[in-house]
Structure formats: C-alpha cells, structure tokens
PDB file of N, CA and C in Angstrom:
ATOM      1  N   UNK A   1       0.075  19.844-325.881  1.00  0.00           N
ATOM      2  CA  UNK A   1      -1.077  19.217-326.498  1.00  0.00           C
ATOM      3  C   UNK A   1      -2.203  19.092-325.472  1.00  0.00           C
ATOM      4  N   UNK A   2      -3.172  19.656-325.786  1.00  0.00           N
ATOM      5  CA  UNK A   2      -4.326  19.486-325.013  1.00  0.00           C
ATOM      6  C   UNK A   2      -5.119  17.771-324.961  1.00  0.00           C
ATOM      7  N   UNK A   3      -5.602  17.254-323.757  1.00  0.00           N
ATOM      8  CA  UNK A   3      -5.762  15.962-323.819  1.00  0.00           C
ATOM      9  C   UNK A   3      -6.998  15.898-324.028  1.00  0.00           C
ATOM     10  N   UNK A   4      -7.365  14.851-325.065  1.00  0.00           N
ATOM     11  CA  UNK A   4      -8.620  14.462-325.427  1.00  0.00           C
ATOM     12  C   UNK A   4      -9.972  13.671-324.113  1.00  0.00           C
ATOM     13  N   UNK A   5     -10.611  14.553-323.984  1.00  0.00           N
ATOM     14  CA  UNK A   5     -11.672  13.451-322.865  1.00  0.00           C
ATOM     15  C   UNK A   5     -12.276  12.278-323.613  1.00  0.00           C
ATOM     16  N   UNK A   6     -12.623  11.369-322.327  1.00  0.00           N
ATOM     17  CA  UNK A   6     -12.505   9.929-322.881  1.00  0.00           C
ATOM     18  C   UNK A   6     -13.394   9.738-322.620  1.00  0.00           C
ATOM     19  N   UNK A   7     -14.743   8.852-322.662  1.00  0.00           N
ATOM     20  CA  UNK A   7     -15.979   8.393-321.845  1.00  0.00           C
ATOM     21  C   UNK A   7     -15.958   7.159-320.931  1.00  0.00           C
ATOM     22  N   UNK A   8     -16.553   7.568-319.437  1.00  0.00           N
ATOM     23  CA  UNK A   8     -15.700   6.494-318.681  1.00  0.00           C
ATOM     24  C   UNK A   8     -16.771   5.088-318.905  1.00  0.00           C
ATOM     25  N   UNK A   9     -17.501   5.288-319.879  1.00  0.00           N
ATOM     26  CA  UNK A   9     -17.936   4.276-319.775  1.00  0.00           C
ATOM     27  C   UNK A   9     -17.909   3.006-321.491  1.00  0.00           C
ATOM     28  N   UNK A  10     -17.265   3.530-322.028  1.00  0.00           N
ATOM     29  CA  UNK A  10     -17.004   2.488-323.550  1.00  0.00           C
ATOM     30  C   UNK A  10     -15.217   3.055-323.486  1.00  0.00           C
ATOM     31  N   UNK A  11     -14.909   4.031-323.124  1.00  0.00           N
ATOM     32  CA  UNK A  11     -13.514   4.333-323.325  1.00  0.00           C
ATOM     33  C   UNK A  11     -13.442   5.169-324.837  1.00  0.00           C
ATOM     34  N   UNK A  12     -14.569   5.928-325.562  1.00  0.00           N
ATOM     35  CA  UNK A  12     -14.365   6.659-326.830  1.00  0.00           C
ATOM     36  C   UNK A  12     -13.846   7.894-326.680  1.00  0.00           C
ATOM     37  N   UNK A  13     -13.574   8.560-327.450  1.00  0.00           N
ATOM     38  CA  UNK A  13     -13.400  10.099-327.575  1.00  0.00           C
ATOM     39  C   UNK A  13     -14.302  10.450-328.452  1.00  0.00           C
ATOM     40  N   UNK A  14     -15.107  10.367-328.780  1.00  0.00           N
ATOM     41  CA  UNK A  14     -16.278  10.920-329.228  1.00  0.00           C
ATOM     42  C   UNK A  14     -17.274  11.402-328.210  1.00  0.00           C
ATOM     43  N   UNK A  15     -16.714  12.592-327.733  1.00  0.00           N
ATOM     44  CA  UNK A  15     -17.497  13.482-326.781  1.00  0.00           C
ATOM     45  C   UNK A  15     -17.731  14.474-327.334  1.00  0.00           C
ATOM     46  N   UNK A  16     -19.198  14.953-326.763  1.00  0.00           N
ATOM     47  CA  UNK A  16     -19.817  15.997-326.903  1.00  0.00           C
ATOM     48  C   UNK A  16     -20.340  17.152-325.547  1.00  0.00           C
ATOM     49  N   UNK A  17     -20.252  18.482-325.532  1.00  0.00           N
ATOM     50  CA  UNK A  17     -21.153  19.156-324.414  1.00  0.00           C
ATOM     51  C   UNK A  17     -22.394  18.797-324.252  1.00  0.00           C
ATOM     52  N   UNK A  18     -23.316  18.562-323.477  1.00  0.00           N
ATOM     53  CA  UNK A  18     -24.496  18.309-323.307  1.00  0.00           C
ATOM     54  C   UNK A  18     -25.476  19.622-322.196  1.00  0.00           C
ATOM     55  N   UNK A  19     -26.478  19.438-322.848  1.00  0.00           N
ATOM     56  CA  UNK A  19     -27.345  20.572-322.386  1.00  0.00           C
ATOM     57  C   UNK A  19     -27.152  20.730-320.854  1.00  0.00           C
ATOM     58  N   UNK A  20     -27.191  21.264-320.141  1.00  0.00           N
ATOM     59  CA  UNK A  20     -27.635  21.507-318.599  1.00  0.00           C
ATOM     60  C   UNK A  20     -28.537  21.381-318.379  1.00  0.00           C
ATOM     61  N   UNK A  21     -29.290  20.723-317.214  1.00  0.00           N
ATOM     62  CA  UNK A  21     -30.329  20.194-316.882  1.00  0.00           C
ATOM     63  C   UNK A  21     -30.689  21.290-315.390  1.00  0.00           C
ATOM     64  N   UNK A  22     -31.262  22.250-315.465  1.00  0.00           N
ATOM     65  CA  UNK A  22     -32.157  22.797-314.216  1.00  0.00           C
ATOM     66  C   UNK A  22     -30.955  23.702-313.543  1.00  0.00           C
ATOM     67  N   UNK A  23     -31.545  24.099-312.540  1.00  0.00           N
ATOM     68  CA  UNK A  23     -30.465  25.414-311.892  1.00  0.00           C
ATOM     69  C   UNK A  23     -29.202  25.184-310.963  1.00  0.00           C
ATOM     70  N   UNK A  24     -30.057  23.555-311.140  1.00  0.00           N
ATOM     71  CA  UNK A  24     -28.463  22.789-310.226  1.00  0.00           C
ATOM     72  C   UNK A  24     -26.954  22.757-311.136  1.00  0.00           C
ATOM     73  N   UNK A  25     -27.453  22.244-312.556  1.00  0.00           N
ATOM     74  CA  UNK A  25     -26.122  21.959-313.415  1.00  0.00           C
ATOM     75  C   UNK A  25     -25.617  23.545-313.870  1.00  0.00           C
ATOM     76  N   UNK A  26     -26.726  24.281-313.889  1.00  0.00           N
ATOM     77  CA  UNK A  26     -26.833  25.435-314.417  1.00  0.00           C
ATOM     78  C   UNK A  26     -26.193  26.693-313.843  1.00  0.00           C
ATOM     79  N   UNK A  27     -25.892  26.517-312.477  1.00  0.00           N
ATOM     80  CA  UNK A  27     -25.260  27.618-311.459  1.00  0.00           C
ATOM     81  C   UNK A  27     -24.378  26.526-310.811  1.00  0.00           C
ATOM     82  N   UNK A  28     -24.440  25.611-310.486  1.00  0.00           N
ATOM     83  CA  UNK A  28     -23.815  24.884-309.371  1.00  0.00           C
ATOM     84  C   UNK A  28     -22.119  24.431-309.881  1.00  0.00           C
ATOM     85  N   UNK A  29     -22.882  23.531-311.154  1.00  0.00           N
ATOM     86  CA  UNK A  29     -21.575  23.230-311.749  1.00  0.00           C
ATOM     87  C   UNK A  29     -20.771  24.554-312.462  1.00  0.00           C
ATOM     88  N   UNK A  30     -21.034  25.347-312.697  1.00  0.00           N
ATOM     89  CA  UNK A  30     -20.121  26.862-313.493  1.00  0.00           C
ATOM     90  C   UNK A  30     -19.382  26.980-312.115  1.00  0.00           C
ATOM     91  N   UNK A  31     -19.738  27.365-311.180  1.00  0.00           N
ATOM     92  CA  UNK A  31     -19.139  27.382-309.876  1.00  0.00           C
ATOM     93  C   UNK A  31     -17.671  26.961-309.879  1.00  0.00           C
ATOM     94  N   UNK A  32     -18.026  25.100-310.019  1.00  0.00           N
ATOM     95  CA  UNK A  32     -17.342  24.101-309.506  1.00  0.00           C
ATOM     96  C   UNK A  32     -16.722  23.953-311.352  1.00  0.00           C
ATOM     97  N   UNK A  33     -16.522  24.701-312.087  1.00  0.00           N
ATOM     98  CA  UNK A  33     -15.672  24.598-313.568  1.00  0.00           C
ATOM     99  C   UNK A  33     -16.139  22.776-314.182  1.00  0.00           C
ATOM    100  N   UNK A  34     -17.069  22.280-313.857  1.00  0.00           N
ATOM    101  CA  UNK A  34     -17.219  21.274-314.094  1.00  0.00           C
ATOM    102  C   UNK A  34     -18.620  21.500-315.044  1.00  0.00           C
ATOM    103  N   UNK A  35     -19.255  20.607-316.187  1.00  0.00           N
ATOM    104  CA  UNK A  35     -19.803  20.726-317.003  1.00  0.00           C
ATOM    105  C   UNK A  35     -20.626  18.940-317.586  1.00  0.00           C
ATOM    106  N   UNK A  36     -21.830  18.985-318.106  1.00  0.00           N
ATOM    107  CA  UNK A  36     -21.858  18.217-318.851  1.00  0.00           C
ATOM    108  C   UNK A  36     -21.768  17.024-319.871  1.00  0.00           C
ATOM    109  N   UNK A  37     -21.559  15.847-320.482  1.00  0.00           N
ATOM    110  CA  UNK A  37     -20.740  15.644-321.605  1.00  0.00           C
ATOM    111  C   UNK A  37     -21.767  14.301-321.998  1.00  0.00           C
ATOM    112  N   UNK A  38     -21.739  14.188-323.319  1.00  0.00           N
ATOM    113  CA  UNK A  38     -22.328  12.999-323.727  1.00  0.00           C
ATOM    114  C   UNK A  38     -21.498  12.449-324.609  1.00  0.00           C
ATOM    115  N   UNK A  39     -21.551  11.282-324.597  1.00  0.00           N
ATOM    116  CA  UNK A  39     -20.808  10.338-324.990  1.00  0.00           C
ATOM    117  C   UNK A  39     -21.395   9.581-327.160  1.00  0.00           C
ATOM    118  N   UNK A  40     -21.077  10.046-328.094  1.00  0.00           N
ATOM    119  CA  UNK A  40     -21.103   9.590-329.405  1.00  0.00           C
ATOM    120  C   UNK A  40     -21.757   8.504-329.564  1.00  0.00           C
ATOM    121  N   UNK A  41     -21.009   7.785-329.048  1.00  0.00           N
ATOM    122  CA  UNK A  41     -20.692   6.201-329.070  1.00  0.00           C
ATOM    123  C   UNK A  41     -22.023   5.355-328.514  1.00  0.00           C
ATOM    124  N   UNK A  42     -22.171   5.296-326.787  1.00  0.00           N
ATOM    125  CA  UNK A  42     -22.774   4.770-326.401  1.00  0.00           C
ATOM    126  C   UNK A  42     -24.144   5.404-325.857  1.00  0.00           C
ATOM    127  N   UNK A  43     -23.996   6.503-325.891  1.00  0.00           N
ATOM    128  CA  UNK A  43     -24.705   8.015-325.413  1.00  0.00           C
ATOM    129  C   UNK A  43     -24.674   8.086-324.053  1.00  0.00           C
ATOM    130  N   UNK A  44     -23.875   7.629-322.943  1.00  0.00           N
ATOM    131  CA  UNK A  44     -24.137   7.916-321.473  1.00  0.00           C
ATOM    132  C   UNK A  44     -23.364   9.228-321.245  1.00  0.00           C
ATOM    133  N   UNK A  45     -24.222   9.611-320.505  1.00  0.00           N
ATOM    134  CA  UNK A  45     -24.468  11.418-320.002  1.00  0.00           C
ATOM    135  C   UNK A  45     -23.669  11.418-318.626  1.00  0.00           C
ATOM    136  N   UNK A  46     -22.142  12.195-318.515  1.00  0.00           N
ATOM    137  CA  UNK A  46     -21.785  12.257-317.615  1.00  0.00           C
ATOM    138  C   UNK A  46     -20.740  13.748-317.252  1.00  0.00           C
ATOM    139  N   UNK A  47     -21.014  14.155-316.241  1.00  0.00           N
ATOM    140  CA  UNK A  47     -20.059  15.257-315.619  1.00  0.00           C
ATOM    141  C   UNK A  47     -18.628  15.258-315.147  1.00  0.00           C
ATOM    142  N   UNK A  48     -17.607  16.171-316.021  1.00  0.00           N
ATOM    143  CA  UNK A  48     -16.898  16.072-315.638  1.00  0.00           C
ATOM    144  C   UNK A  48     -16.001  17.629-315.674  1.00  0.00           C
ATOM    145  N   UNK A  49     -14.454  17.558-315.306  1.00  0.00           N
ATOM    146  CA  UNK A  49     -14.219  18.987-315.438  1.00  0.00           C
ATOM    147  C   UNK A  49     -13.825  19.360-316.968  1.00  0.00           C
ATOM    148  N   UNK A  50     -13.968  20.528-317.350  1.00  0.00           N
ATOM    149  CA  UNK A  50     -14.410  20.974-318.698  1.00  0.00           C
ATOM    150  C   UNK A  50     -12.876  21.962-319.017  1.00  0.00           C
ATOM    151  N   UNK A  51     -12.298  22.093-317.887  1.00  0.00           N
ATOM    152  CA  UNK A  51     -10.784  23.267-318.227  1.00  0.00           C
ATOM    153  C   UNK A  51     -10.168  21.992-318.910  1.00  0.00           C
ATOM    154  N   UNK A  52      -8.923  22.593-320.017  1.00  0.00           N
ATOM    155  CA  UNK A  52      -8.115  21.850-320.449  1.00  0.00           C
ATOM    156  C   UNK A  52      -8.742  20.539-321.114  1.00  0.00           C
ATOM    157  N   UNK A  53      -9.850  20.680-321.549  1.00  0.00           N
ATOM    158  CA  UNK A  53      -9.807  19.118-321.859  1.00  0.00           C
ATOM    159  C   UNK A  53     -10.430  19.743-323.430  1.00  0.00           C
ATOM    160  N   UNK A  54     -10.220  19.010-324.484  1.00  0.00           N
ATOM    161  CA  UNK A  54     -10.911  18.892-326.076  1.00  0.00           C
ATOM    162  C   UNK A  54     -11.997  17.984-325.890  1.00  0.00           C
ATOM    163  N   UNK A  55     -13.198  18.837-326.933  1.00  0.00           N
ATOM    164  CA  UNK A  55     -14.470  18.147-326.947  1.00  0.00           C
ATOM    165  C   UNK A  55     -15.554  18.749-328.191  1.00  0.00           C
ATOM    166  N   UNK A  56     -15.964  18.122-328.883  1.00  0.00           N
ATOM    167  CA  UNK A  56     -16.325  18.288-330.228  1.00  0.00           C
ATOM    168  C   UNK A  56     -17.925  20.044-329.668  1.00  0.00           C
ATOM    169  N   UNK A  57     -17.541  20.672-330.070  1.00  0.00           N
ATOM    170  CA  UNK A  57     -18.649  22.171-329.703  1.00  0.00           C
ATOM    171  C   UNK A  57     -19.816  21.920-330.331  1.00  0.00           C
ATOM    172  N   UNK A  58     -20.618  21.978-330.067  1.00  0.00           N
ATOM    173  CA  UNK A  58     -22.203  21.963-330.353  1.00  0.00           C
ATOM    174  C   UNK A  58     -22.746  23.323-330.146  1.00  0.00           C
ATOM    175  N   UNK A  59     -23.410  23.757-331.159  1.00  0.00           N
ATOM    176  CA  UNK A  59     -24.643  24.639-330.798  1.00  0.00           C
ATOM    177  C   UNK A  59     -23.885  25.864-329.810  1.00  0.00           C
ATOM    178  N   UNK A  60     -24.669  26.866-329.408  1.00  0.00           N
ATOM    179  CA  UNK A  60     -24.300  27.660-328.843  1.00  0.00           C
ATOM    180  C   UNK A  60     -25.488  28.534-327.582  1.00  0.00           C
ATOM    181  N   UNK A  61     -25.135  29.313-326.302  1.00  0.00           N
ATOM    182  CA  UNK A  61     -26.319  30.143-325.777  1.00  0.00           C
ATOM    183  C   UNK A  61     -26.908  31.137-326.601  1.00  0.00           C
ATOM    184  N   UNK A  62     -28.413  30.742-326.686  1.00  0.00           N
ATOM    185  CA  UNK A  62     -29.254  31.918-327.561  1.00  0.00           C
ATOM    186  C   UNK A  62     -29.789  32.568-326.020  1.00  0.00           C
ATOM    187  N   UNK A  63     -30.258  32.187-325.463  1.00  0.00           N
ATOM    188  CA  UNK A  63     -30.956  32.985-324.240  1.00  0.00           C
ATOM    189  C   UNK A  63     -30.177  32.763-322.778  1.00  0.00           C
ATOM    190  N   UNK A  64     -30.804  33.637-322.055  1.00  0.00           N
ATOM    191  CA  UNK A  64     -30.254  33.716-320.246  1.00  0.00           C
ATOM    192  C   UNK A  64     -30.902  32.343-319.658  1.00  0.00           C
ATOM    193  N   UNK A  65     -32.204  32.038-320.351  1.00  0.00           N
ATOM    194  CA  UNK A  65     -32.816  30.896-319.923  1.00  0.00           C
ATOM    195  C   UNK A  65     -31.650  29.537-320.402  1.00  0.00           C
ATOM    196  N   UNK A  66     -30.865  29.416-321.342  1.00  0.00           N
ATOM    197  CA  UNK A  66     -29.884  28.442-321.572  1.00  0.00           C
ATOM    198  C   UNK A  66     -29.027  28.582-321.128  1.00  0.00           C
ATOM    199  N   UNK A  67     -28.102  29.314-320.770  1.00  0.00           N
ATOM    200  CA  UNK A  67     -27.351  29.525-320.833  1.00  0.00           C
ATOM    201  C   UNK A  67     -26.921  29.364-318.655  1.00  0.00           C
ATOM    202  N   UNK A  68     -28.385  29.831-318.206  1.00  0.00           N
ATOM    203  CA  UNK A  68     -28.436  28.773-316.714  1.00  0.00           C
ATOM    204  C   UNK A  68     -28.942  27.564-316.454  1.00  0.00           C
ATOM    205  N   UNK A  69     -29.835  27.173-317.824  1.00  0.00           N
ATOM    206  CA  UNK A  69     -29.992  25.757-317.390  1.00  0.00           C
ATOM    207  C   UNK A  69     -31.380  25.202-317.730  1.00  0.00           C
ATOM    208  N   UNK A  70     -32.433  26.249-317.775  1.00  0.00           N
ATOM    209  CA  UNK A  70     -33.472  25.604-317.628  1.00  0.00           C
ATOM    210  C   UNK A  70     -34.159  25.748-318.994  1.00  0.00           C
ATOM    211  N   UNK A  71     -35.202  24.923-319.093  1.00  0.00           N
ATOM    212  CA  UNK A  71     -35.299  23.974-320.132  1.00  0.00           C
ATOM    213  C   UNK A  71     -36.679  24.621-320.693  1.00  0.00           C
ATOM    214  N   UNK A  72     -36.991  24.246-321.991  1.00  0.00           N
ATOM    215  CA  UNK A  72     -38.350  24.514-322.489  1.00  0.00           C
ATOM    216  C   UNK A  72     -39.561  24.870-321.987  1.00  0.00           C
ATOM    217  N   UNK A  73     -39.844  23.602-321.392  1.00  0.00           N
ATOM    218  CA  UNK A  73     -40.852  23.512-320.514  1.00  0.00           C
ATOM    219  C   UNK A  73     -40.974  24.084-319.099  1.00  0.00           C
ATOM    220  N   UNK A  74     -39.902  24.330-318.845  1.00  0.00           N
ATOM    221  CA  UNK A  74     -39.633  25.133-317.339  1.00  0.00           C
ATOM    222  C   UNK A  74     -39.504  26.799-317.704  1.00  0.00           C
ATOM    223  N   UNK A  75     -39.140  27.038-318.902  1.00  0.00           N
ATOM    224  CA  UNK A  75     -39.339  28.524-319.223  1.00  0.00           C
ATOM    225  C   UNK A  75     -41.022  28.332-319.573  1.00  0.00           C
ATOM    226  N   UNK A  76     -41.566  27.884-320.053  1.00  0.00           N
ATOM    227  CA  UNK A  76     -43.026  28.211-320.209  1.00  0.00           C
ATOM    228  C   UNK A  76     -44.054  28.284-318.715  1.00  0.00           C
ATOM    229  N   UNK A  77     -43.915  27.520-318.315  1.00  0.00           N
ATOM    230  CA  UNK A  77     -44.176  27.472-316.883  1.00  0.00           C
ATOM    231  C   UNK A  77     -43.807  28.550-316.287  1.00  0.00           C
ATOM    232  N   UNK A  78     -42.576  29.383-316.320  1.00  0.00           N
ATOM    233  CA  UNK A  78     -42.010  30.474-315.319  1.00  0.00           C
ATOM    234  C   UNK A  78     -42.772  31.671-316.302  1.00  0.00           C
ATOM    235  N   UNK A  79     -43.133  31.529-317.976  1.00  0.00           N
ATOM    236  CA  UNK A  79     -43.763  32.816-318.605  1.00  0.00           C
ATOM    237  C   UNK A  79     -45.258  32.656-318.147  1.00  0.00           C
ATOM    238  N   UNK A  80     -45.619  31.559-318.196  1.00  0.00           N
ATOM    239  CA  UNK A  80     -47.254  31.177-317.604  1.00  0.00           C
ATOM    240  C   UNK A  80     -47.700  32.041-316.365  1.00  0.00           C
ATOM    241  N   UNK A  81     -46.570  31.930-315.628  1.00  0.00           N
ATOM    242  CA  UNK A  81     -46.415  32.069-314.152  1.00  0.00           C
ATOM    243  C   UNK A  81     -46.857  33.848-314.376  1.00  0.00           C
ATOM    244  N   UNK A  82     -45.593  34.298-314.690  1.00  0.00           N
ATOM    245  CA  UNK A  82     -45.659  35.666-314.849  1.00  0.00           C
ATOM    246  C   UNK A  82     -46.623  36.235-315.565  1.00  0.00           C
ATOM    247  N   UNK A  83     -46.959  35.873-316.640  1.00  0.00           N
ATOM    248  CA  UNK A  83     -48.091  36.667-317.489  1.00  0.00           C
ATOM    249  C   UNK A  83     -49.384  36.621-316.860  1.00  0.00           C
ATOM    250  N   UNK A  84     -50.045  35.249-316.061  1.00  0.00           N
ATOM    251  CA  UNK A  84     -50.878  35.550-314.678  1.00  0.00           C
ATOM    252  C   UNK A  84     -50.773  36.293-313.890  1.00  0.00           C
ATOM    253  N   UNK A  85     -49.490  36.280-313.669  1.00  0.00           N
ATOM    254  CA  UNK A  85     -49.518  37.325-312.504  1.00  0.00           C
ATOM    255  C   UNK A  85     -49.671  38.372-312.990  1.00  0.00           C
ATOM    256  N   UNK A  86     -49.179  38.813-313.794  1.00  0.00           N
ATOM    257  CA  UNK A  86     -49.614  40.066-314.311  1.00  0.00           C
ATOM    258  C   UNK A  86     -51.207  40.624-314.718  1.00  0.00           C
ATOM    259  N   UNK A  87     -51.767  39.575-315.212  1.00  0.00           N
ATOM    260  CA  UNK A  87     -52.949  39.656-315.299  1.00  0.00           C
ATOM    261  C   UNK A  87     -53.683  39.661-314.515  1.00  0.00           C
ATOM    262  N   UNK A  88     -53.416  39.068-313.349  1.00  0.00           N
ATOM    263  CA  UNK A  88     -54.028  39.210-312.335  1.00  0.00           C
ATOM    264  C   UNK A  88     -54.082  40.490-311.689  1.00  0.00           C
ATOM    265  N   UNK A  89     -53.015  41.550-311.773  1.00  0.00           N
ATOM    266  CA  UNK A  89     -52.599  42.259-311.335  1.00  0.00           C
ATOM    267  C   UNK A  89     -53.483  43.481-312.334  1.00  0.00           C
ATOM    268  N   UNK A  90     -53.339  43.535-313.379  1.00  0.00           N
ATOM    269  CA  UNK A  90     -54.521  44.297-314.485  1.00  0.00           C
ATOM    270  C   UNK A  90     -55.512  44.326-314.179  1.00  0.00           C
ATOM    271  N   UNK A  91     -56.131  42.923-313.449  1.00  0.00           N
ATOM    272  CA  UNK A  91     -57.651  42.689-313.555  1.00  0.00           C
ATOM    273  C   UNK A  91     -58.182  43.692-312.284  1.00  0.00           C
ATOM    274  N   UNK A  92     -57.234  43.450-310.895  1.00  0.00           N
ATOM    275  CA  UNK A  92     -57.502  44.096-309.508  1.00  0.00           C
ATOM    276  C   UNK A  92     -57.486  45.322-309.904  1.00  0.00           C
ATOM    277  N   UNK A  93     -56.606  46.216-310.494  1.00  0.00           N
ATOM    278  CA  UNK A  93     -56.399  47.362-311.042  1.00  0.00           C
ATOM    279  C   UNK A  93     -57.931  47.592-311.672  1.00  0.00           C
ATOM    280  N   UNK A  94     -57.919  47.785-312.814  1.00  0.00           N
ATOM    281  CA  UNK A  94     -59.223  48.052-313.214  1.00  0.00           C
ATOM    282  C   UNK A  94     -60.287  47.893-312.609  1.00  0.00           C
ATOM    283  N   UNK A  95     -60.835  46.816-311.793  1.00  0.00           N
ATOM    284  CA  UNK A  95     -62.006  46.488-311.071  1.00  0.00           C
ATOM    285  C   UNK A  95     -62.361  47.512-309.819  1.00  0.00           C
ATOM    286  N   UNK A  96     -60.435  47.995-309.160  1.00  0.00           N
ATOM    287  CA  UNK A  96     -60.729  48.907-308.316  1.00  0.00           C
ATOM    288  C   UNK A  96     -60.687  50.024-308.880  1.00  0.00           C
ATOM    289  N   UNK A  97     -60.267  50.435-309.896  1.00  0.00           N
ATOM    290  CA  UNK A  97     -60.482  52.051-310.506  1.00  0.00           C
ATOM    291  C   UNK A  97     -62.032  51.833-310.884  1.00  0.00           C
ATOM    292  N   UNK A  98     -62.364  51.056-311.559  1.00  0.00           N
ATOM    293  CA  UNK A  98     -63.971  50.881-311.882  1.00  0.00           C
ATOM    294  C   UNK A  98     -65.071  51.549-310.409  1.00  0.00           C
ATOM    295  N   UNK A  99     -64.495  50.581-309.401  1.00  0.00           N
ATOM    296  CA  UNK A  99     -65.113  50.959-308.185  1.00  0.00           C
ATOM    297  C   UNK A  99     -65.051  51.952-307.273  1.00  0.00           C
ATOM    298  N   UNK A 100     -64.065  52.550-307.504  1.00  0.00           N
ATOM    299  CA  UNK A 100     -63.667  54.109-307.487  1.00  0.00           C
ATOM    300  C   UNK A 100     -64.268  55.066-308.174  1.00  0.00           C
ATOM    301  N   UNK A 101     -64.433  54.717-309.694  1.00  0.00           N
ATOM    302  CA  UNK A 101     -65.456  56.000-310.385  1.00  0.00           C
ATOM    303  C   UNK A 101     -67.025  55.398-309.885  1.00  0.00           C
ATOM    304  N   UNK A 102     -67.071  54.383-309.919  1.00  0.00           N
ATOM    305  CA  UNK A 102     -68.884  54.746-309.121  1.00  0.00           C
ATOM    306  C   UNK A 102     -68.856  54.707-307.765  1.00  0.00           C
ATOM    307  N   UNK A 103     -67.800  54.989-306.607  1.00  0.00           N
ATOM    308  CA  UNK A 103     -67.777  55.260-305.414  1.00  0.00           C
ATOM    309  C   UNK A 103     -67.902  57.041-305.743  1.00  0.00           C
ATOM    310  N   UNK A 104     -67.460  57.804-306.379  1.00  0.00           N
ATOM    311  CA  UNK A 104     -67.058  59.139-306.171  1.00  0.00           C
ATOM    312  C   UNK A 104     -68.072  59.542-307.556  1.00  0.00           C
ATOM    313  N   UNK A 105     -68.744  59.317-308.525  1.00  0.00           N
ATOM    314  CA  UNK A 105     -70.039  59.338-309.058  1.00  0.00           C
ATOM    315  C   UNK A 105     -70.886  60.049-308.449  1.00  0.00           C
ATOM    316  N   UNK A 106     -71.476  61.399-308.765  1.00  0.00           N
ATOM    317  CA  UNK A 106     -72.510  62.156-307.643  1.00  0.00           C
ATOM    318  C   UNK A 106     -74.128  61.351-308.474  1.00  0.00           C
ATOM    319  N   UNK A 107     -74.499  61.146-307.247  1.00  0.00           N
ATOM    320  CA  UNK A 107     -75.446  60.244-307.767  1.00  0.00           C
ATOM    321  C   UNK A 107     -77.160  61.351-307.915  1.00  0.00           C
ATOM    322  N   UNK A 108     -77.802  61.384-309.472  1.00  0.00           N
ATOM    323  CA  UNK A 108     -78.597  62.523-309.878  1.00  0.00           C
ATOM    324  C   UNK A 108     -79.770  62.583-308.441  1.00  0.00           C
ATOM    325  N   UNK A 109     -80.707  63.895-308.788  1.00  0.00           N
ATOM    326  CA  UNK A 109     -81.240  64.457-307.862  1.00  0.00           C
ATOM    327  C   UNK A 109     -82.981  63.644-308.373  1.00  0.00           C
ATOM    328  N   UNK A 110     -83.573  63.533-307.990  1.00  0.00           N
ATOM    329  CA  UNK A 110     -84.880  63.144-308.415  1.00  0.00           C
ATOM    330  C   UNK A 110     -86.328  64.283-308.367  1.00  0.00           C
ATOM    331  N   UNK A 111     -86.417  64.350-309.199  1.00  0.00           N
ATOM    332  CA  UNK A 111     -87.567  65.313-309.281  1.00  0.00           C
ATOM    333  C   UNK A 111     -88.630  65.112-308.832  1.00  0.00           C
ATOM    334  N   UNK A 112     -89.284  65.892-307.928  1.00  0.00           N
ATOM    335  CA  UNK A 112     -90.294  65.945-307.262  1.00  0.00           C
ATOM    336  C   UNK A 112     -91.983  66.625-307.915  1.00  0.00           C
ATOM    337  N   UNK A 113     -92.553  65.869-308.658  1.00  0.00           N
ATOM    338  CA  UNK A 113     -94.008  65.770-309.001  1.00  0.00           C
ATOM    339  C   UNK A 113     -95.150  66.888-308.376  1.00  0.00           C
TER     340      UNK A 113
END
C-alpha cells in the first residue's frame, strides 16, 4: 500500500501538487526527487519528497516554460526580452544595408552650361 502524505501543518491528507515557483524549484528540486505540495485544508505550501507517496493530480505540463518552473510573468518578460532583441537586431540590419546602398550609389554627373 502506498502511504498517503500528510500536511505537517493541520495533519490532513488532502494534498495537492503545487506549481513550481522559478528555476530553483524547477531544476533544483527534480534533481533532489523532491517537489511541491499544498495543503486542501489549511492551504500551507510545503516541499517534500514526491517518490512513493499518494497525492490528489492536478492539471498537467502544457509548455517547457512549466514544466521548469517559470511563471507567466517571467515568460513574458524573457519573450519581451527576445523579441527586442531581435528587433533590435532588424533595425541595425536594415539601417546598415540602407547605408551601404547609398555608400556604393554612383553619385550623377552634372552638366556643364
């Protein structure tokens, strides 16, 4: 029989997985087989090891961004990040091809009166 986890803080079994919080819970704890857990009852959020133990499944990984840890707002920030950069990177591009066709531009002859 697999043993039910308990919450060390009301003593329920009404546990749940709880999200991962940042790249610490997200890489650190997978490492260390340890995980997450929130508590039904009283709701306190605590880590513990996740082999062998029963715990009510929630939800599931839709993305690489969940599935290490980081959160809504920290993926928008890291797409913010990148799509600047990229743009930034478009803008130098073009400005120097721009400045390239009127560097190499033969510039017309002027007619003499």
């Amino acid at each position: 029989m697999v043993p039910i986890m308990i919450c060390p803080r009301c003593g329920s079994d009404r546990i749940r997985r709880a999200a991962r919080r940042g790249l610490t819970e997200g890489i650190l704890l997978r490492i260390a087989n340890r995980a997450p857990f929130r508590c039904f009852a009283c709701g306190k959020r605590f880590i513990d090891d996740w082999r062998g133990q029963k715990w009510r499944k929630v939800g599931h990984h839709r993305s690489l961004a969940n599935y290490i840890g980081l959160r809504r707002r920290q993926r928008f920030k890291l797409m913010l990040l990148l799509f600047g950069a990229l743009f930034v990177i478009m803008a130098f591009g073009m400005l120097s091809w721009f400045s390239y066709q009127l560097a190499t531009k033969p510039t017309p002859k002027r007619k003499k009166y």
